[in-house]
N, C-alpha and C. Protein backbone atom coordinates (compact mmCIF):
# COMPACT_ATOMS: atom_id res chain seq x y z
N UNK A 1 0.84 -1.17 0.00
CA UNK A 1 0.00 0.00 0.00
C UNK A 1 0.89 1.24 0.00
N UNK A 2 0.26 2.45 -0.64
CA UNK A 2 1.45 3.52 -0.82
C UNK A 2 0.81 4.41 -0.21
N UNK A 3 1.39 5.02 1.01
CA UNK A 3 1.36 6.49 1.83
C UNK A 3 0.72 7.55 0.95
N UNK A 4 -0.35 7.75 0.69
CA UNK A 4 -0.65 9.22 -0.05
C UNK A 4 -1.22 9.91 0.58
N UNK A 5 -1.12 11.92 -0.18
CA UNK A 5 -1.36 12.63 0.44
C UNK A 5 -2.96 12.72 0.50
N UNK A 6 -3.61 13.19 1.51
CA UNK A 6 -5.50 13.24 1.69
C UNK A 6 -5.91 13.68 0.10
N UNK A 7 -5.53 14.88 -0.57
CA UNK A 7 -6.01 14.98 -1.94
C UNK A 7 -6.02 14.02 -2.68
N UNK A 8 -4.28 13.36 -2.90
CA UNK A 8 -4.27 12.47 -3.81
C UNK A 8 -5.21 10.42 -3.79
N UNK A 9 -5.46 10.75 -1.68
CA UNK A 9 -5.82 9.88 -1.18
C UNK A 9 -7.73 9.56 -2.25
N UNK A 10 -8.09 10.66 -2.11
CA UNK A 10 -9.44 11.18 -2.66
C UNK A 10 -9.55 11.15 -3.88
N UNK A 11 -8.52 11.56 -4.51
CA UNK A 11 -8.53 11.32 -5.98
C UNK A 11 -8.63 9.95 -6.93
N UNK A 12 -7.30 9.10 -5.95
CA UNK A 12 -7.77 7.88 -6.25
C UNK A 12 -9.02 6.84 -5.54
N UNK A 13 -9.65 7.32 -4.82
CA UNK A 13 -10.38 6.81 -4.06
C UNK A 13 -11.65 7.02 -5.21
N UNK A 14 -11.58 8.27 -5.62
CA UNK A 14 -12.97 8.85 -6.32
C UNK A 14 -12.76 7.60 -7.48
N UNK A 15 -11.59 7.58 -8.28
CA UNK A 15 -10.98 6.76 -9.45
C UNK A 15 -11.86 5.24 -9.14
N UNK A 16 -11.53 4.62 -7.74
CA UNK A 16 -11.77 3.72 -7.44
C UNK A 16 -13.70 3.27 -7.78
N UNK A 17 -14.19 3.96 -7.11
CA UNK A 17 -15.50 4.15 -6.90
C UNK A 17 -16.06 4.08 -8.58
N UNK A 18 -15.33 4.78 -9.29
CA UNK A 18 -16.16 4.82 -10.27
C UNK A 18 -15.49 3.62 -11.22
N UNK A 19 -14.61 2.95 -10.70
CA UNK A 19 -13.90 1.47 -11.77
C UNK A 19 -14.66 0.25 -11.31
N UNK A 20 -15.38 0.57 -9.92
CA UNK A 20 -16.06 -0.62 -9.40
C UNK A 20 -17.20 -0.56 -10.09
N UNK A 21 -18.06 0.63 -9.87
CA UNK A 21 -19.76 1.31 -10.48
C UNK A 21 -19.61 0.62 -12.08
N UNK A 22 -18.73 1.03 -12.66
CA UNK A 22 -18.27 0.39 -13.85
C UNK A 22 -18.14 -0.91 -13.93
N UNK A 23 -17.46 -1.63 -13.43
CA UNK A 23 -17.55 -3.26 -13.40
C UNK A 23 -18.92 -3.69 -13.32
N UNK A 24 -19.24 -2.66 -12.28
CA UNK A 24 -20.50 -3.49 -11.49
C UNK A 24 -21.72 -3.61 -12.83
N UNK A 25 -22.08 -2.35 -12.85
CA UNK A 25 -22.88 -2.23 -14.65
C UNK A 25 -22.28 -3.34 -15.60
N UNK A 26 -20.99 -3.33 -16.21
CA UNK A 26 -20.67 -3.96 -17.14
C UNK A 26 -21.29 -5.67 -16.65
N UNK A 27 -20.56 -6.24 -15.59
CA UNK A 27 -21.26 -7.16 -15.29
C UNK A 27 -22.62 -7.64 -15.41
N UNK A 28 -23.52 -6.54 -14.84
CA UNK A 28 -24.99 -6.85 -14.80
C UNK A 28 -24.97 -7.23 -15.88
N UNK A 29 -24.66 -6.07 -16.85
CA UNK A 29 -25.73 -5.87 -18.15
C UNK A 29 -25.28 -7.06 -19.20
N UNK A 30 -23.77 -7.55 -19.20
CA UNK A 30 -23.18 -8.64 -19.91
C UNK A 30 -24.16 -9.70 -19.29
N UNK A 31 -24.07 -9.90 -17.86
CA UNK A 31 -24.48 -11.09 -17.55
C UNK A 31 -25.65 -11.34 -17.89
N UNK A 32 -26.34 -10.56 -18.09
CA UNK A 32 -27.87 -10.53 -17.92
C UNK A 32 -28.26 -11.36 -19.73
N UNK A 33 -27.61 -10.93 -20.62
CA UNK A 33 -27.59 -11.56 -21.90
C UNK A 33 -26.83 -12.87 -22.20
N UNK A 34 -25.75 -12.75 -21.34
CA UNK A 34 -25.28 -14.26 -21.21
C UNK A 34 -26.14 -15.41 -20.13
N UNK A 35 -26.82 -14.75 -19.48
CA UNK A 35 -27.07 -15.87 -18.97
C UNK A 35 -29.33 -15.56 -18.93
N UNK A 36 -29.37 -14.94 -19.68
CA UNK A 36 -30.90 -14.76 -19.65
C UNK A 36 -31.62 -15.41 -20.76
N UNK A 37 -32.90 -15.01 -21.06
CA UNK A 37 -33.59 -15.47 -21.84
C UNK A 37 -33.65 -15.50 -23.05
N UNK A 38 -33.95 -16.02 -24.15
CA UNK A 38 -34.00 -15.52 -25.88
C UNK A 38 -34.14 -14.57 -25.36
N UNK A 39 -35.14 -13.35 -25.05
CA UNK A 39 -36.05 -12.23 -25.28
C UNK A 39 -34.81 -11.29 -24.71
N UNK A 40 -34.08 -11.51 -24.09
CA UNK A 40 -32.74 -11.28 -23.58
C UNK A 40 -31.72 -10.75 -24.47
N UNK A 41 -31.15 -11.96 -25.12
CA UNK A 41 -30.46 -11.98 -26.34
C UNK A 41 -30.68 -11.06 -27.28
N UNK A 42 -31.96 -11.12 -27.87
CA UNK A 42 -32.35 -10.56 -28.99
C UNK A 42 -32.93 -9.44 -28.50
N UNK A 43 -33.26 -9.12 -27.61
CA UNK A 43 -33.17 -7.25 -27.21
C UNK A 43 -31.63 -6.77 -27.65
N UNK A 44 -30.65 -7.63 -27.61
CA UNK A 44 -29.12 -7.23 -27.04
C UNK A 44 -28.24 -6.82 -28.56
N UNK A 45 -29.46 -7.43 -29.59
CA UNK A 45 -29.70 -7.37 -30.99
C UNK A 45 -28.11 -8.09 -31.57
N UNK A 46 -27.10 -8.12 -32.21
CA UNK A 46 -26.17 -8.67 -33.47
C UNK A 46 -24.97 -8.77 -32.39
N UNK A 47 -24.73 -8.77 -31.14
CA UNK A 47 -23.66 -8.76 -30.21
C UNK A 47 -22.75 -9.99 -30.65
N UNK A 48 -21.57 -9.26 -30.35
CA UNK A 48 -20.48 -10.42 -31.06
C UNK A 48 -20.26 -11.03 -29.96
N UNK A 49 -20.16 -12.43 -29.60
CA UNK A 49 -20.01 -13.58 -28.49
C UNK A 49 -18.80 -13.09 -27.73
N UNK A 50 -17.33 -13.01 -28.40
CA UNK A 50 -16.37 -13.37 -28.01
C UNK A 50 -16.00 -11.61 -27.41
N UNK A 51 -16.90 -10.33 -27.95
CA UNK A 51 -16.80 -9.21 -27.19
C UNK A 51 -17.67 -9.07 -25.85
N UNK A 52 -18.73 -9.79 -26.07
CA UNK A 52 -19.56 -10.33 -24.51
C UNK A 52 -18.39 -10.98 -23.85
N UNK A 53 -17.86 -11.59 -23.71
CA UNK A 53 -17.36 -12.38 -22.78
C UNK A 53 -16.62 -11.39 -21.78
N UNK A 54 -15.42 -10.69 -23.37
CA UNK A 54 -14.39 -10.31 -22.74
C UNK A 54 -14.68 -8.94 -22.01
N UNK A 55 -16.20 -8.41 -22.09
CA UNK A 55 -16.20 -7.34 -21.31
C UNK A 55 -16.91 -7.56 -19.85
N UNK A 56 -17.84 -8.97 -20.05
CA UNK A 56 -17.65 -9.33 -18.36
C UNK A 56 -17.04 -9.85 -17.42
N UNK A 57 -16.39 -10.62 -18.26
CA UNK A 57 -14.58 -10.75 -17.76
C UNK A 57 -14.04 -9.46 -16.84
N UNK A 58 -13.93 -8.76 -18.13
CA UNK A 58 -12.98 -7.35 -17.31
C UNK A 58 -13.77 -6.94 -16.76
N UNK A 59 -15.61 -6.81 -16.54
CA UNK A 59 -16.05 -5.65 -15.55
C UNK A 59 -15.52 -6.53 -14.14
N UNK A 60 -15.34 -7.79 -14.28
CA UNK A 60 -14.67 -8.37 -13.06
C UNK A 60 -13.44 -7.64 -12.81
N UNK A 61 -12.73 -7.54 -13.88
CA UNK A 61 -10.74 -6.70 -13.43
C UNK A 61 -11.66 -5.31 -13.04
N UNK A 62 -12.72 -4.66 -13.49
CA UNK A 62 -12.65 -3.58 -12.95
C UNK A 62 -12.87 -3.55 -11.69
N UNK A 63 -13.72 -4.01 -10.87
CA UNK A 63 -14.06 -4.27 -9.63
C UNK A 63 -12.84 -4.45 -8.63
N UNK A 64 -12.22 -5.42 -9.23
CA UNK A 64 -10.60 -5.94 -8.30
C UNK A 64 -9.83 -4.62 -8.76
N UNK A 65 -9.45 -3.81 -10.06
CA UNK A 65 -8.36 -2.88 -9.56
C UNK A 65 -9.08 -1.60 -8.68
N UNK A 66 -10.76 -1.92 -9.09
CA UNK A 66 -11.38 -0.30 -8.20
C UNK A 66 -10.64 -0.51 -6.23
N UNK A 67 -10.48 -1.62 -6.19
CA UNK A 67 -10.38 -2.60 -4.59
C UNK A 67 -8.86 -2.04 -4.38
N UNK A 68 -8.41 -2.63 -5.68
CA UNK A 68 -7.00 -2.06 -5.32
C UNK A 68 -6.42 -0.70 -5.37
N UNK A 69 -7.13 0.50 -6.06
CA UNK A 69 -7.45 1.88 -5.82
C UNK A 69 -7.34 2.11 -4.90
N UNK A 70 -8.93 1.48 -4.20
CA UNK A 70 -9.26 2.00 -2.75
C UNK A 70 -8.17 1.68 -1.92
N UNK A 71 -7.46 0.93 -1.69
CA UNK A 71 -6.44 0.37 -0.58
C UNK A 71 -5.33 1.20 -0.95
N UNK A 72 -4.96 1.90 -2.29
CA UNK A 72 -3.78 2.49 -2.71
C UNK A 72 -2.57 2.01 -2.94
N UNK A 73 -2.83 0.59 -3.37
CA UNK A 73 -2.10 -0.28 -4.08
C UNK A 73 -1.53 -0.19 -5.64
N UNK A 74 -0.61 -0.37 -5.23
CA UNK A 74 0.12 0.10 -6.82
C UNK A 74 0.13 -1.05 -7.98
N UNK A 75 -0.34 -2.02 -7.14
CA UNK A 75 -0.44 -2.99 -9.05
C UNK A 75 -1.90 -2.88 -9.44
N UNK A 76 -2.88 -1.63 -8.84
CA UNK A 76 -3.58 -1.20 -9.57
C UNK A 76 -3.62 -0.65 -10.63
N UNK A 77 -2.73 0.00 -10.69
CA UNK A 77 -2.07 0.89 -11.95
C UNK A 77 -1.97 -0.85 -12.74
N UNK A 78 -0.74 -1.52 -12.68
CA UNK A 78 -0.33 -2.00 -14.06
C UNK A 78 -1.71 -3.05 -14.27
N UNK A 79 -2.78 -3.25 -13.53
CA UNK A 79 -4.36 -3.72 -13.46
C UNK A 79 -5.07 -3.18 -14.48
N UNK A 80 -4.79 -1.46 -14.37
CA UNK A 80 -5.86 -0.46 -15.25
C UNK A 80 -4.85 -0.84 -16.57
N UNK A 81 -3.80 -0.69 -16.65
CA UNK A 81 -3.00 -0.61 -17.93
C UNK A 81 -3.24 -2.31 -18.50
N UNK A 82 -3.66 -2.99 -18.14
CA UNK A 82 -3.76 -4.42 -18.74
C UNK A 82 -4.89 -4.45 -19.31
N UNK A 83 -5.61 -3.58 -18.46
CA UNK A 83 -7.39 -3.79 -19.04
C UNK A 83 -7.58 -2.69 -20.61
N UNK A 84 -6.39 -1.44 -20.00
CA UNK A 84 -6.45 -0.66 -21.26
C UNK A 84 -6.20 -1.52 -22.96
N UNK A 85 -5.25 -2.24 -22.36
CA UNK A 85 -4.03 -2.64 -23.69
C UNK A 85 -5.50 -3.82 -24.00
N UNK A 86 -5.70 -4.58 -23.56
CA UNK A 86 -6.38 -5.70 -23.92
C UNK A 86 -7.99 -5.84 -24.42
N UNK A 87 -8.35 -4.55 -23.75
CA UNK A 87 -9.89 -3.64 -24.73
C UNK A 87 -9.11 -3.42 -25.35
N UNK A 88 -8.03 -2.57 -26.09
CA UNK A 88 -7.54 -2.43 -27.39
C UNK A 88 -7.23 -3.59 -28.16
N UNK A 89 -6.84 -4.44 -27.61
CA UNK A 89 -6.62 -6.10 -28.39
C UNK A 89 -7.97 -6.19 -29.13
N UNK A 90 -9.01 -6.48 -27.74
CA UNK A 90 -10.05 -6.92 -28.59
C UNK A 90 -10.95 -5.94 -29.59
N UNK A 91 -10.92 -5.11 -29.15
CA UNK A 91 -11.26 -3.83 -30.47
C UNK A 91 -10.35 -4.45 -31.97
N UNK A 92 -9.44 -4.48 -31.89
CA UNK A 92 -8.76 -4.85 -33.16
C UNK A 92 -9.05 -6.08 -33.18
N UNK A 93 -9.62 -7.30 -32.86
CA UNK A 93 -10.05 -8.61 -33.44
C UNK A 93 -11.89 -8.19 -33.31
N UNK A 94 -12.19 -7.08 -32.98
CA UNK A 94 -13.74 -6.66 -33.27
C UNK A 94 -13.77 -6.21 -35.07
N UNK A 95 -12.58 -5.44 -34.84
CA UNK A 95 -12.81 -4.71 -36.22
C UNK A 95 -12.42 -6.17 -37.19
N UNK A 96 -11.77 -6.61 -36.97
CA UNK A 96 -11.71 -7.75 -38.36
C UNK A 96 -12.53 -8.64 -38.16
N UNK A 97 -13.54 -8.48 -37.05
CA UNK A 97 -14.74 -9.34 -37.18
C UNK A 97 -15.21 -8.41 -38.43
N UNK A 98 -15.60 -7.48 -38.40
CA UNK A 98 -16.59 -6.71 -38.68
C UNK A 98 -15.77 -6.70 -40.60
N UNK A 99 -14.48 -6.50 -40.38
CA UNK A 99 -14.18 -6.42 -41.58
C UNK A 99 -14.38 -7.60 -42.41
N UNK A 100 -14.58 -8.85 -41.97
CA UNK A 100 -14.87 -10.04 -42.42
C UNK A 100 -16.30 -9.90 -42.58
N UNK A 101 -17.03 -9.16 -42.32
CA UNK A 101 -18.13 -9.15 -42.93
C UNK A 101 -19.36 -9.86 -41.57
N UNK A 102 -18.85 -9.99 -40.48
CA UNK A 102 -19.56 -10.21 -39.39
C UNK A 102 -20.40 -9.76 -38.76
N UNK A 103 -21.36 -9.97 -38.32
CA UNK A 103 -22.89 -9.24 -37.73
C UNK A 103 -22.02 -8.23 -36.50
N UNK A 104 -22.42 -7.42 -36.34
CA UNK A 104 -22.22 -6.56 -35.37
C UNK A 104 -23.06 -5.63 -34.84
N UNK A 105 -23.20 -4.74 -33.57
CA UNK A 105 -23.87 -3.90 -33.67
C UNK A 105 -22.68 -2.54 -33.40
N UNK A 106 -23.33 -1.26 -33.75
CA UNK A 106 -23.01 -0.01 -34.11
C UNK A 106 -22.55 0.45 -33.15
N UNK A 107 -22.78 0.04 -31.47
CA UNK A 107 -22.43 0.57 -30.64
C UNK A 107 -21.21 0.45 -29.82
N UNK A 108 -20.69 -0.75 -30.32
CA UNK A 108 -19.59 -1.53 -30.26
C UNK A 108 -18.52 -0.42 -30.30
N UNK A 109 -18.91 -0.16 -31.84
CA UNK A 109 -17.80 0.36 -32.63
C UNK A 109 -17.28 1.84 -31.71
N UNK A 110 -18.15 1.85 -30.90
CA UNK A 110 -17.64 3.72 -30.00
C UNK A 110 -17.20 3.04 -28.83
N UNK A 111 -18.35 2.16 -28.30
CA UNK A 111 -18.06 1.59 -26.95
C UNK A 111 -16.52 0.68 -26.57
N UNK A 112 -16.18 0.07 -27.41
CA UNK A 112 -14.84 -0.59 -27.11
C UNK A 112 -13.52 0.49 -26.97
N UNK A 113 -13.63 1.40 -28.13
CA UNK A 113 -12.56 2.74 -27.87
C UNK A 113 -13.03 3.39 -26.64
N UNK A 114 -13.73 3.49 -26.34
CA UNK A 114 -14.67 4.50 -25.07
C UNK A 114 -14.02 3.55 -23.77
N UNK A 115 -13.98 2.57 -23.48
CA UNK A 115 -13.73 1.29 -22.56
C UNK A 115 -12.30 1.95 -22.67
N UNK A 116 -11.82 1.31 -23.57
CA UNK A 116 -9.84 1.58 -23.87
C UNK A 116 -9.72 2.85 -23.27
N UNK A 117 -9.90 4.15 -23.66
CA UNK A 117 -10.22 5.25 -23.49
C UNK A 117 -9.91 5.73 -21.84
N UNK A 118 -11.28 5.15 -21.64
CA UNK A 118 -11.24 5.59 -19.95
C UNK A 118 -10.15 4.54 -18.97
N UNK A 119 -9.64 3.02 -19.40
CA UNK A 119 -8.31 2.67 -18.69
C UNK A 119 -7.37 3.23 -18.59
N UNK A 120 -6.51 3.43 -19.91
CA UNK A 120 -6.22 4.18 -20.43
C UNK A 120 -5.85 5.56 -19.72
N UNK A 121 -7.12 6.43 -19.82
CA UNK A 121 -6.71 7.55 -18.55
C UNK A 121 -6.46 7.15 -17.05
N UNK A 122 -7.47 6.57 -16.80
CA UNK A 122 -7.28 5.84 -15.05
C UNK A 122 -6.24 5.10 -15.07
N UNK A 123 -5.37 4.78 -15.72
CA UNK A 123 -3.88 4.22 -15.56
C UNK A 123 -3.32 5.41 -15.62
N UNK A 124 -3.10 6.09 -16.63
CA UNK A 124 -2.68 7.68 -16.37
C UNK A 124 -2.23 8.40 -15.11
N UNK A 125 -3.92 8.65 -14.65
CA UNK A 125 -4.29 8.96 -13.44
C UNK A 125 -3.05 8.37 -12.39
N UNK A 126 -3.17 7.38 -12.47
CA UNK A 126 -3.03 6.42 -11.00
C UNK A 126 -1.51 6.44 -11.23
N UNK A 127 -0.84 6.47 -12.57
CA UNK A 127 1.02 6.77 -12.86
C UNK A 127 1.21 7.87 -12.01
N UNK A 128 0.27 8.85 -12.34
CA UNK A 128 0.64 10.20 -11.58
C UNK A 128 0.30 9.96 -9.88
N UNK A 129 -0.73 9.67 -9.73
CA UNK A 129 -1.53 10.12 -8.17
C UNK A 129 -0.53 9.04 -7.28
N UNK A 130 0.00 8.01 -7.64
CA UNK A 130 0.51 6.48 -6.72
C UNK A 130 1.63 6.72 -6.88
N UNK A 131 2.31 7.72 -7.26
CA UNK A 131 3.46 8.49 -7.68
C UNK A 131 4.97 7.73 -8.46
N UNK A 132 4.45 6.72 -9.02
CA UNK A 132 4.82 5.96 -10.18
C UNK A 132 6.06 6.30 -11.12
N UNK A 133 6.00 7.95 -11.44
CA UNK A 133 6.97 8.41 -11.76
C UNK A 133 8.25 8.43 -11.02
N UNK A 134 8.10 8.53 -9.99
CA UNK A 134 9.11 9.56 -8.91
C UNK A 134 10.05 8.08 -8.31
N UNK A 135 8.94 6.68 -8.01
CA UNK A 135 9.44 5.82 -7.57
C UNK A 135 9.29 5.69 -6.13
N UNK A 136 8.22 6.48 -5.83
CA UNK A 136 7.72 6.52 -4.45
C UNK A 136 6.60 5.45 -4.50
């Protein structure tokens, strides 16, 4: 656990709160199509299988690095940066779904950069606030 100052304590704390809220949603809403009814499914309309998985998968990593936020643990950081790099993986085996000519839906196509996006910064974040640079 790393000594931080009350601001920076808050900052990542706030970080935290909202990587769990995030898991927690991603979870529901994945789970709820993976494990619900036709009427389920097909509300969920052209969803690619193997991008379901991997985002209730990670709303699980989000939950565990929001945990490790809160405590001010530093392999939260390389947590957020795994989840960043690997929504970018699967974004690029989304798009050559899609370039292969694969059912998809439209929302994908914002939502997976949007996912990458916000790790991405919250690894950022957490380089700076867990003081990552400095070696503290």
């Amino acid at each position: 656990m790393t000594e931080l100052s009350t601001g920076r304590q808050r900052l990542v704390r706030a970080l935290a709160v909202l990587a769990v809220a995030f898991g927690v949603v991603t979870v529901f809403v994945g789970g709820r199509i993976l494990l619900g009814d036709a009427a389920a499914r097909q509300m969920a309309g052209a969803y690619v299988g193997f991008v379901l998985w991997f985002n209730v998968l990670a709303g699980c990593a989000y939950v565990v690095a929001g945990v490790g936020m809160w405590r001010g643990d530093r392999w939260s950081l390389g947590l957020a940066l795994a989840i960043a790099l690997l929504t970018t993986l699967v974004f690029g085996a989304f798009l050559a779904h899609v370039q292969g000519g694969g059912a998809y839906e439209v929302r994908t196509l914002w939502a997976l950069p949007f996912r990458a996006a916000i790790w991405f910064a919250i690894a950022a974040a957490l380089w700076w606030l867990l003081g990552a640079r400095s070696g503290r």
